[in-house]
Protein backbone atom coordinates (compact mmCIF):
# COMPACT_ATOMS: atom_id res chain seq x y z
CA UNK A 1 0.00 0.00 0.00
CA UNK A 2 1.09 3.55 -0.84
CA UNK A 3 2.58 5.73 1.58
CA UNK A 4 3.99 8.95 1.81
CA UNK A 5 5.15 11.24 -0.55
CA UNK A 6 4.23 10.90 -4.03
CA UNK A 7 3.89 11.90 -7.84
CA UNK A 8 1.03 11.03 -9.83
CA UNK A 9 1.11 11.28 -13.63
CA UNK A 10 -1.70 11.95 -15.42
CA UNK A 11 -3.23 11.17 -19.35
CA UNK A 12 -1.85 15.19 -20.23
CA UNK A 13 1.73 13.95 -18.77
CA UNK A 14 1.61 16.66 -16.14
CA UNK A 15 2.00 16.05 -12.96
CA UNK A 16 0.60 16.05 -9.32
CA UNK A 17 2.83 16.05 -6.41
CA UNK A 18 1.36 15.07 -2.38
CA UNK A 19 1.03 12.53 -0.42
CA UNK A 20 -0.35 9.00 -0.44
CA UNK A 21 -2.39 7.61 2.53
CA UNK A 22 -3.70 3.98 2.65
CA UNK A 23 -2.93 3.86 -0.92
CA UNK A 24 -4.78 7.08 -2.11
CA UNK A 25 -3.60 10.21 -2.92
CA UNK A 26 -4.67 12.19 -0.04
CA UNK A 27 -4.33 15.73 1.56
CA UNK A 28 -2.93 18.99 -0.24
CA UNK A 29 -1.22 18.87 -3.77
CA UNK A 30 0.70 20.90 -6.54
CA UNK A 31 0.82 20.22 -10.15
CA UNK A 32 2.76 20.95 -13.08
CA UNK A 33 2.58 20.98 -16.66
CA UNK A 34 4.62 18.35 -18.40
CA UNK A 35 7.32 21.49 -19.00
CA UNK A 36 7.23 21.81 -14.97
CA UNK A 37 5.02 25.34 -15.01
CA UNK A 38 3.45 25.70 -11.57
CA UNK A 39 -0.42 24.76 -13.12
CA UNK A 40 -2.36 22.93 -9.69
CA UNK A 41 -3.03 23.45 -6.54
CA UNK A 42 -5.12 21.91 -4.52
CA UNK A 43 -6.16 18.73 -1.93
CA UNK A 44 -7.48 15.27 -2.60
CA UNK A 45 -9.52 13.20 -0.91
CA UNK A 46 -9.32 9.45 -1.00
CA UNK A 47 -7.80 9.90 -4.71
CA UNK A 48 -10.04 12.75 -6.24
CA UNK A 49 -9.20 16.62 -6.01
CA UNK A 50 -11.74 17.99 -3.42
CA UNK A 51 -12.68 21.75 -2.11
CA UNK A 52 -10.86 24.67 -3.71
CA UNK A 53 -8.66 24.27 -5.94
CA UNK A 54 -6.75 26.74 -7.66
CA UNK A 55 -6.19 26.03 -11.72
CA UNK A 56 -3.80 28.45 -14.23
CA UNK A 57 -4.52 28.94 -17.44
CA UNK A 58 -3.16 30.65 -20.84
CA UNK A 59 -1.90 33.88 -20.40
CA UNK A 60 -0.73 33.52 -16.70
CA UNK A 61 -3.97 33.86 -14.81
CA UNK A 62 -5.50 31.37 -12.79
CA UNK A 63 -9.24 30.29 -12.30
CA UNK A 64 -9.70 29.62 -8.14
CA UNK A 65 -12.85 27.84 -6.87
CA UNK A 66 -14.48 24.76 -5.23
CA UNK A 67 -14.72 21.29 -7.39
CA UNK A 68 -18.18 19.45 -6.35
CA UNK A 69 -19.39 15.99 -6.92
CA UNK A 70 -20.28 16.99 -11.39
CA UNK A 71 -16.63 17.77 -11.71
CA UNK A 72 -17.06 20.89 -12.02
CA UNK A 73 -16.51 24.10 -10.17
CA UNK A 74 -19.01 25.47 -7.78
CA UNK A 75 -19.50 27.20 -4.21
CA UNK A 76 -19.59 23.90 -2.48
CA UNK A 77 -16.56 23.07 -0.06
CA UNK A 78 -17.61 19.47 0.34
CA UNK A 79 -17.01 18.52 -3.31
CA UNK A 80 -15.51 15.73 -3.79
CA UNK A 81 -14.39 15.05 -7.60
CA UNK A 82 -12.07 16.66 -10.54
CA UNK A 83 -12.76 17.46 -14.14
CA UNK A 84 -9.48 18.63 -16.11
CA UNK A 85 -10.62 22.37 -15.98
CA UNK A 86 -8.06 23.32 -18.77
CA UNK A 87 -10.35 22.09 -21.53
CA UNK A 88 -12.23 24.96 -20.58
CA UNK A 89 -15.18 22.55 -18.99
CA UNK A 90 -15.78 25.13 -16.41
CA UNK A 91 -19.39 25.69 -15.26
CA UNK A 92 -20.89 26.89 -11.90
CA UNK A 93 -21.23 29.76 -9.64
CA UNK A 94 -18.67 31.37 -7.15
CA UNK A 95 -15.86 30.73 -9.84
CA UNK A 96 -12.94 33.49 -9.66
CA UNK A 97 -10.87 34.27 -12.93
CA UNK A 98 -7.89 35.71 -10.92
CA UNK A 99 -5.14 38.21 -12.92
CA UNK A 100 -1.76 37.54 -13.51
CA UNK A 101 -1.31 40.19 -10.79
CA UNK A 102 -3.02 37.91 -8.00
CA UNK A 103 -4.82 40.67 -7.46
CA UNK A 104 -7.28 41.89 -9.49
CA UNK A 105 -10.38 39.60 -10.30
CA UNK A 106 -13.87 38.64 -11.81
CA UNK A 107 -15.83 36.24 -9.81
CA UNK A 108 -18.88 35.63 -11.10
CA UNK A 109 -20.36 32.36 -12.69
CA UNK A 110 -19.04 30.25 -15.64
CA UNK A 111 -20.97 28.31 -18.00
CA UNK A 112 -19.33 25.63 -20.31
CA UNK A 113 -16.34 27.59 -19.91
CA UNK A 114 -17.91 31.08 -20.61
CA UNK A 115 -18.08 33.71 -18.03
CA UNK A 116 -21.61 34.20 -17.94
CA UNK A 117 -21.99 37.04 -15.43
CA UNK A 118 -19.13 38.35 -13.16
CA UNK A 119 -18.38 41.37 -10.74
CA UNK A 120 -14.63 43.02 -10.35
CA UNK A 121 -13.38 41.89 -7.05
CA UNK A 122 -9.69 42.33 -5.71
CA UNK A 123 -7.67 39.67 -3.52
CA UNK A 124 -6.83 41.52 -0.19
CA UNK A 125 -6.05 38.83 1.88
CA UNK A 126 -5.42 35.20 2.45
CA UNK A 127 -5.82 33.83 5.28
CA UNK A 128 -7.44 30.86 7.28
């Protein structure tokens, strides 16, 4: 059984780098593209990504929100599953497209990987 520190490779080749417990990959992780660009991060659950998760995309911005049980990002922060959000699958409400300047942003909802509706918001803190 799996233990410890871990990679997992996925179909794209990139990568996702935690921990393994009882043979899943469980608890907080970071991924990469298969040219090792900073493109994940986030925590699984017995195996599949789970509550926010923070996903980059082309041009150097990144889209931050909770995963729920569809695959798909929502405002839920007991979701439980993953859908490879850089085919642009995105749907659901409480989605953040975040700037290359982690500061500015437009959180609003997505809808087959559309912003649908949004209002400017700016990250001023992160915190627990």
């Amino acid at each position: 059984i799996l233990r410890g520190k871990g990679k997992v490779i996925m179909k794209d080749q990139s990568v996702r780098e935690g921990w393994f417990q009882q043979g899943y990959f469980h608890g907080p992780a970071r991924g990469t593209s298969p040219n090792g660009v900073l493109n994940y991060i986030g925590h699984y659950k017995a195996g599949i990504p789970c509550g926010l998760v923070w996903t980059s995309v082309r041009g150097g911005g990144w889209i931050v929100g909770c995963v729920d049980n569809q695959g798909q990002y929502s405002g839920n922060l007991k979701s439980q599953t993953w859908k490879h959000i850089w085919t642009f699958d995105i749907s659901g409400p409480d989605i953040a497209f975040l700037y290359p300047n982690f500061t500015t942003a437009l959180f609003g909802e997505f809808k087959d990987g559309l912003l649908v509706k949004a209002k400017e918001a700016r990250l001023s803190n992160i915190g627990k």
